[in-house]
C-alpha atoms as a PDB file:
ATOM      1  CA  UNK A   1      75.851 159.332  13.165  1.00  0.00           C
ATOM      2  CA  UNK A   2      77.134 162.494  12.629  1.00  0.00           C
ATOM      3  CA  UNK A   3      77.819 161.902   8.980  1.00  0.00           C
ATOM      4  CA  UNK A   4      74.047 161.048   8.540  1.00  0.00           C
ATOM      5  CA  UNK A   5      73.077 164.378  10.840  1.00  0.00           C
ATOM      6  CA  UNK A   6      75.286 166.856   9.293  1.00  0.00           C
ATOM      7  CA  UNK A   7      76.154 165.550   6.332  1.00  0.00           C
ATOM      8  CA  UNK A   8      73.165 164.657   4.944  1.00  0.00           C
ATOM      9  CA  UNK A   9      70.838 166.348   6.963  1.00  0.00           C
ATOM     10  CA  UNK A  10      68.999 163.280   8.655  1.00  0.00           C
ATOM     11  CA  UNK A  11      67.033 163.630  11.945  1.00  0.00           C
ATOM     12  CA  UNK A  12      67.651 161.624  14.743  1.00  0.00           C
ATOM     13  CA  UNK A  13      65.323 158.880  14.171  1.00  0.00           C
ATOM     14  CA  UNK A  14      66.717 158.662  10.375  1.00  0.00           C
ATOM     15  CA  UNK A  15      70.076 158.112  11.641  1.00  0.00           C
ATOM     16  CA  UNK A  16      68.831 156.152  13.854  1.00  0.00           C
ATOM     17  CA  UNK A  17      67.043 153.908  11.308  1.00  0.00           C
ATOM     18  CA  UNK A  18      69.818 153.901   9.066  1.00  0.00           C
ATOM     19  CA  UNK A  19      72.580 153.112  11.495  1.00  0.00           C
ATOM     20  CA  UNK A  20      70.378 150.128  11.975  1.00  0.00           C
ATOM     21  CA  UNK A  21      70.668 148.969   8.878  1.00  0.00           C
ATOM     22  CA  UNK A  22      74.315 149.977   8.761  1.00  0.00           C
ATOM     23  CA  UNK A  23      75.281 147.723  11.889  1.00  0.00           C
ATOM     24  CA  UNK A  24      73.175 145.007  10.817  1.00  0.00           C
ATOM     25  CA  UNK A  25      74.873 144.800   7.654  1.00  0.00           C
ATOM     26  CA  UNK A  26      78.598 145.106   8.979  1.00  0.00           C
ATOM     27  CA  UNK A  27      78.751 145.846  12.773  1.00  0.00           C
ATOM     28  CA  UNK A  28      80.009 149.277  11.418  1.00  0.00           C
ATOM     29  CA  UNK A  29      83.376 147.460  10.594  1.00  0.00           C
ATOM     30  CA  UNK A  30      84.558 148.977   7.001  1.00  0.00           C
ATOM     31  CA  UNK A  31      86.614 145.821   6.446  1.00  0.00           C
ATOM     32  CA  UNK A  32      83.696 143.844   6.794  1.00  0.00           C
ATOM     33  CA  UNK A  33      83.580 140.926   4.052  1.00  0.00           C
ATOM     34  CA  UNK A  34      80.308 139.209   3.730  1.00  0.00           C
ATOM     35  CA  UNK A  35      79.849 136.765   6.072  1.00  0.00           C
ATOM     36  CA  UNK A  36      79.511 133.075   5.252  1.00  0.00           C
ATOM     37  CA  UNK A  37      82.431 133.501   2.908  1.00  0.00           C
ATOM     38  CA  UNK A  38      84.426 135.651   5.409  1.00  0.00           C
ATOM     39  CA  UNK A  39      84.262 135.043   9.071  1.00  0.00           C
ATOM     40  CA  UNK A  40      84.210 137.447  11.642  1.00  0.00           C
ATOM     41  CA  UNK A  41      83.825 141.830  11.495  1.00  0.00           C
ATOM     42  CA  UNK A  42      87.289 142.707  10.202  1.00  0.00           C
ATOM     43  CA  UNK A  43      88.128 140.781   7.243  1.00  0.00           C
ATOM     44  CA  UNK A  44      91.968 142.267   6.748  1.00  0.00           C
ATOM     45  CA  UNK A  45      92.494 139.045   4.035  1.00  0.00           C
ATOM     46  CA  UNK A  46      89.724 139.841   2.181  1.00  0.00           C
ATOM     47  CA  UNK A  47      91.172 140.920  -1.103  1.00  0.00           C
ATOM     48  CA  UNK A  48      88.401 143.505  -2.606  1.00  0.00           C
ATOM     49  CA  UNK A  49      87.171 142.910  -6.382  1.00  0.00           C
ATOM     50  CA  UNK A  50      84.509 145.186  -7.840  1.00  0.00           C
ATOM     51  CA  UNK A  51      82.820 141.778  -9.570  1.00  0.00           C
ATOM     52  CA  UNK A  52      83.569 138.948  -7.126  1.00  0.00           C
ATOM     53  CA  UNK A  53      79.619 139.427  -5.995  1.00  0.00           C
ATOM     54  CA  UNK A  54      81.048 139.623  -2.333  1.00  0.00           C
ATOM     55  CA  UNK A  55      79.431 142.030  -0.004  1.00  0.00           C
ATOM     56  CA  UNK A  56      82.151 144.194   1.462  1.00  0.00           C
ATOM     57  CA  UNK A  57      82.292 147.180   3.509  1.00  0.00           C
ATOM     58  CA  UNK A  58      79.300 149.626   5.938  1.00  0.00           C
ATOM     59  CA  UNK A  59      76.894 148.881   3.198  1.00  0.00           C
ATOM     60  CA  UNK A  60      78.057 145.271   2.530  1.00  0.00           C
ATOM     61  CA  UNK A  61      78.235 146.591  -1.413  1.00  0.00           C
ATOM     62  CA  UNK A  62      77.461 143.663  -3.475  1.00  0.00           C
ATOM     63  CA  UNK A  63      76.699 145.064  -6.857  1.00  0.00           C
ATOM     64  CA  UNK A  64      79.658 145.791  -9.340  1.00  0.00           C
ATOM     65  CA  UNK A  65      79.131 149.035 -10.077  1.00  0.00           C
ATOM     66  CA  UNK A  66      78.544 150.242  -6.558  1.00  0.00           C
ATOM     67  CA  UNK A  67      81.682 148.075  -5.732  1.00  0.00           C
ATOM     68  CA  UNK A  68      83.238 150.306  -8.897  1.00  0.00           C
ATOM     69  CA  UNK A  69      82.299 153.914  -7.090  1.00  0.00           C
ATOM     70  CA  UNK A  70      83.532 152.730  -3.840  1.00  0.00           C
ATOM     71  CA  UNK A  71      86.910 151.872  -5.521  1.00  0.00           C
ATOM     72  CA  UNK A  72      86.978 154.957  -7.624  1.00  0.00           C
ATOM     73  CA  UNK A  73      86.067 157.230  -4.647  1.00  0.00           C
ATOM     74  CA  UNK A  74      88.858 155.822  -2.609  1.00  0.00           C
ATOM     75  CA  UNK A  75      91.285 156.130  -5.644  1.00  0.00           C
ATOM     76  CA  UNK A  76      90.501 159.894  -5.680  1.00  0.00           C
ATOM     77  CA  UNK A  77      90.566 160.463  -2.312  1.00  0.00           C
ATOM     78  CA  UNK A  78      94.062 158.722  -1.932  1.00  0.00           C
ATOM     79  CA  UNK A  79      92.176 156.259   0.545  1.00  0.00           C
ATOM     80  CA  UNK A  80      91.929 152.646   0.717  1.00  0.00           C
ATOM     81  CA  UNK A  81      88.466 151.156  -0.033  1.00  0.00           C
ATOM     82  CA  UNK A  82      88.451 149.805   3.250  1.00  0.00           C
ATOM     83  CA  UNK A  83      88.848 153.334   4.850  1.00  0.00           C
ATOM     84  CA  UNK A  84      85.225 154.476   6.395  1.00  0.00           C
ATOM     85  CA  UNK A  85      85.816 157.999   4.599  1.00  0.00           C
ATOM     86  CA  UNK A  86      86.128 156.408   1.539  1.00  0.00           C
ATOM     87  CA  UNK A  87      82.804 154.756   2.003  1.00  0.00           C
ATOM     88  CA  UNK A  88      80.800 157.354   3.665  1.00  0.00           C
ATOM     89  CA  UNK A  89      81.759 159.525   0.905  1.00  0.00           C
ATOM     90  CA  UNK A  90      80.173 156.531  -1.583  1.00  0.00           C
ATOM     91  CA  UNK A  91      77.122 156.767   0.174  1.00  0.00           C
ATOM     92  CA  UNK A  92      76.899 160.036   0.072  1.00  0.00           C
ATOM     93  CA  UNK A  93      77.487 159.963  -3.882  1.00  0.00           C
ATOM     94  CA  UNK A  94      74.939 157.340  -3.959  1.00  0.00           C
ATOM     95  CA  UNK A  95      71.984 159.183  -2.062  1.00  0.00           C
ATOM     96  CA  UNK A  96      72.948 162.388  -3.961  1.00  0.00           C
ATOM     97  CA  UNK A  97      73.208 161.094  -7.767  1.00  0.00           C
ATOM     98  CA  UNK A  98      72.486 157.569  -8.147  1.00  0.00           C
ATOM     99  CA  UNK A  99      69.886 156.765  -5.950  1.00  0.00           C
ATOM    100  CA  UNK A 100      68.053 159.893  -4.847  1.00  0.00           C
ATOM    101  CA  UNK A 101      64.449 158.777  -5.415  1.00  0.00           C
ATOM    102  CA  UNK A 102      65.028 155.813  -2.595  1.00  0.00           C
ATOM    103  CA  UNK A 103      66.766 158.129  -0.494  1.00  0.00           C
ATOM    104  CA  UNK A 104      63.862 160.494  -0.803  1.00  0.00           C
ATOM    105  CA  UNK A 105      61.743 157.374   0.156  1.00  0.00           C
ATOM    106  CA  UNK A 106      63.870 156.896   3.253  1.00  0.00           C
ATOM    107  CA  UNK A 107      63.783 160.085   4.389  1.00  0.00           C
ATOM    108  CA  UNK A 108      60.086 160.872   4.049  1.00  0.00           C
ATOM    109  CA  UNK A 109      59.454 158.542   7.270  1.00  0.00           C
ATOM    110  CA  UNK A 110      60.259 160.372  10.127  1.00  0.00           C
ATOM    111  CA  UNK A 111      60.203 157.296  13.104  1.00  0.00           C
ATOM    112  CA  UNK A 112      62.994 155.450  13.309  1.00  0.00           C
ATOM    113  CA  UNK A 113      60.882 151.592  12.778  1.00  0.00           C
ATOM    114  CA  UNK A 114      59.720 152.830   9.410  1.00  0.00           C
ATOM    115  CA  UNK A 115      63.488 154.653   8.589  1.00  0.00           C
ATOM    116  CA  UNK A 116      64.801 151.420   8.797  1.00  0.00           C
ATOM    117  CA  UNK A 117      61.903 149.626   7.553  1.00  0.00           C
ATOM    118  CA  UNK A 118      62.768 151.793   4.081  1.00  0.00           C
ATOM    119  CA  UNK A 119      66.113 151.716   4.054  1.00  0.00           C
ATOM    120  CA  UNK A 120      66.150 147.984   3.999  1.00  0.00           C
ATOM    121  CA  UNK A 121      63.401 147.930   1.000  1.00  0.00           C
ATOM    122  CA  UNK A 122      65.055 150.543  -1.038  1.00  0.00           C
ATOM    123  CA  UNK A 123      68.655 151.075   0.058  1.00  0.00           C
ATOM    124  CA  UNK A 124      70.071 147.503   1.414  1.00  0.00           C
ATOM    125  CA  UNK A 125      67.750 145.362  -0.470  1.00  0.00           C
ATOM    126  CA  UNK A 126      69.106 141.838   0.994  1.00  0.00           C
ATOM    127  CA  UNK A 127      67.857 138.810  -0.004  1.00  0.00           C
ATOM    128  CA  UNK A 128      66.761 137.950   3.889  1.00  0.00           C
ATOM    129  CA  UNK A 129      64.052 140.522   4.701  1.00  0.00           C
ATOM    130  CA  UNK A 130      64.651 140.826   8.447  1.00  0.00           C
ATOM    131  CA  UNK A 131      62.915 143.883   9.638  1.00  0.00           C
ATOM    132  CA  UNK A 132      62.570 142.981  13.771  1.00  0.00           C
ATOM    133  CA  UNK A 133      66.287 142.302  13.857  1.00  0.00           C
ATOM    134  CA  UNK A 134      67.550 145.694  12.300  1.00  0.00           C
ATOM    135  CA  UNK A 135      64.554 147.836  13.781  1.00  0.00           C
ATOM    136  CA  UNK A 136      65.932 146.447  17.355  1.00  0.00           C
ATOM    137  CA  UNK A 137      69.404 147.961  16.714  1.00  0.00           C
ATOM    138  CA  UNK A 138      67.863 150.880  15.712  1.00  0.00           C
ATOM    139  CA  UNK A 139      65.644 151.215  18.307  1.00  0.00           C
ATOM    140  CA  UNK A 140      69.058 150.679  20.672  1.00  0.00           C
ATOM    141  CA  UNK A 141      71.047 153.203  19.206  1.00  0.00           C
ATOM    142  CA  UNK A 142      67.942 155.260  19.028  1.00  0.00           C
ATOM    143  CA  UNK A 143      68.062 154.991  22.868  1.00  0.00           C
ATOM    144  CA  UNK A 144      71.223 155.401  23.218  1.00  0.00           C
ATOM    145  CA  UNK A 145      71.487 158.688  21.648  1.00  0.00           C
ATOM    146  CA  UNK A 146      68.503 160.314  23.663  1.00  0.00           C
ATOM    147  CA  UNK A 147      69.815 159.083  26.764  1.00  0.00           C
ATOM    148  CA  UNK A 148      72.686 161.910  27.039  1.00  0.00           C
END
C-alpha cells in the first residue's frame, strides 16, 4: 500500500483497487505459483522460467517478457525474483515505460470499484473476468485502511 501511495502516487481508493487485484491474484505472497499447477500461496518448489507460461509472483506474471523484466530487475538488484522488492520494482518499470497508457487508464478512476474494475481489464487481463470477487477485497482493504 505504501508502494502504490508513495511510490507511485495512487490515492487511497487506487491502492485500494489495485491491492484488490494484487491479493486476488496471489494473496500478496511473492512466491506465489499459479494455482492449479502449484498448490497453495508460497510455492518455495516452484522453479521460475521466463517461458514456462506459469503465472508467478504479486502480479501472477504470465507473459515471457514480463517474466524476462522481473528476472532482469532482480538480477540487477542482487535480489531473487521471488523477493517482493524485486517485483514491486517490475511494476513500477511496467506502469512507467511499458505500459503507461493502461496505467493512465487505471488511474483516471478515482473509486476504488472502478480502480479495480480497470486494473483487471488493462493491467491483469485474466482469462476469468471476475470483477465482484476482486472489487470485494478491495472494498475490504478499502475499509480497512479508513478505519484507523
Amino acid at each position: 500500500m505504501g508502494f502504490l501511495r508513495v511510490g507511485l502516487g495512487c490515492t487511497t481508493n487506487q491502492a485500494a483497487g489495485i491491492c484488490g487485484n494484487l491479493y486476488n491474484e496471489s494473496k500478496f505472497a511473492s512466491d506465489n505459483a499459479q494455482d492449479g499447477k502449484y498448490p497453495g500461496d508460497h510455492n518455495s518448489g516452484y522453479q521460475f522460467k521466463v517461458d514456462d507460461q506459469v503465472g508467478y509472483g504479486l502480479e501472477q506474471w504470465t507473459v515471457a517478457s514480463v517474466k524476462k523484466t522481473l528476472k532482469d530487475t532482480a538480477t540487477e538488484m542482487g535480489l531473487d525474483v521471488s523477493d517482493v522488492n524485486a517485483q514491486l520494482a517490475t511494476i513500477r518499470k511496467e506502469v512507467t515505460s511499458t505500459r503507461i497508457s493502461d496505467w493512465k487508464k487505471v488511474l483516471a478512476k478515482t473509486s476504488y470499484k472502478d480502480v479495480s474494475d480497470m486494473f483487471l481489464d488493462y493491467i491483469e487481463r485474466p482469462a476469468k473476468k471476475n470483477y465482484e470477487e476482486r472489487r470485494n477485497f478491495s472494498k475490504q482493504i478499502y475499509e480497512a485502511l479508513n478505519a484507523f
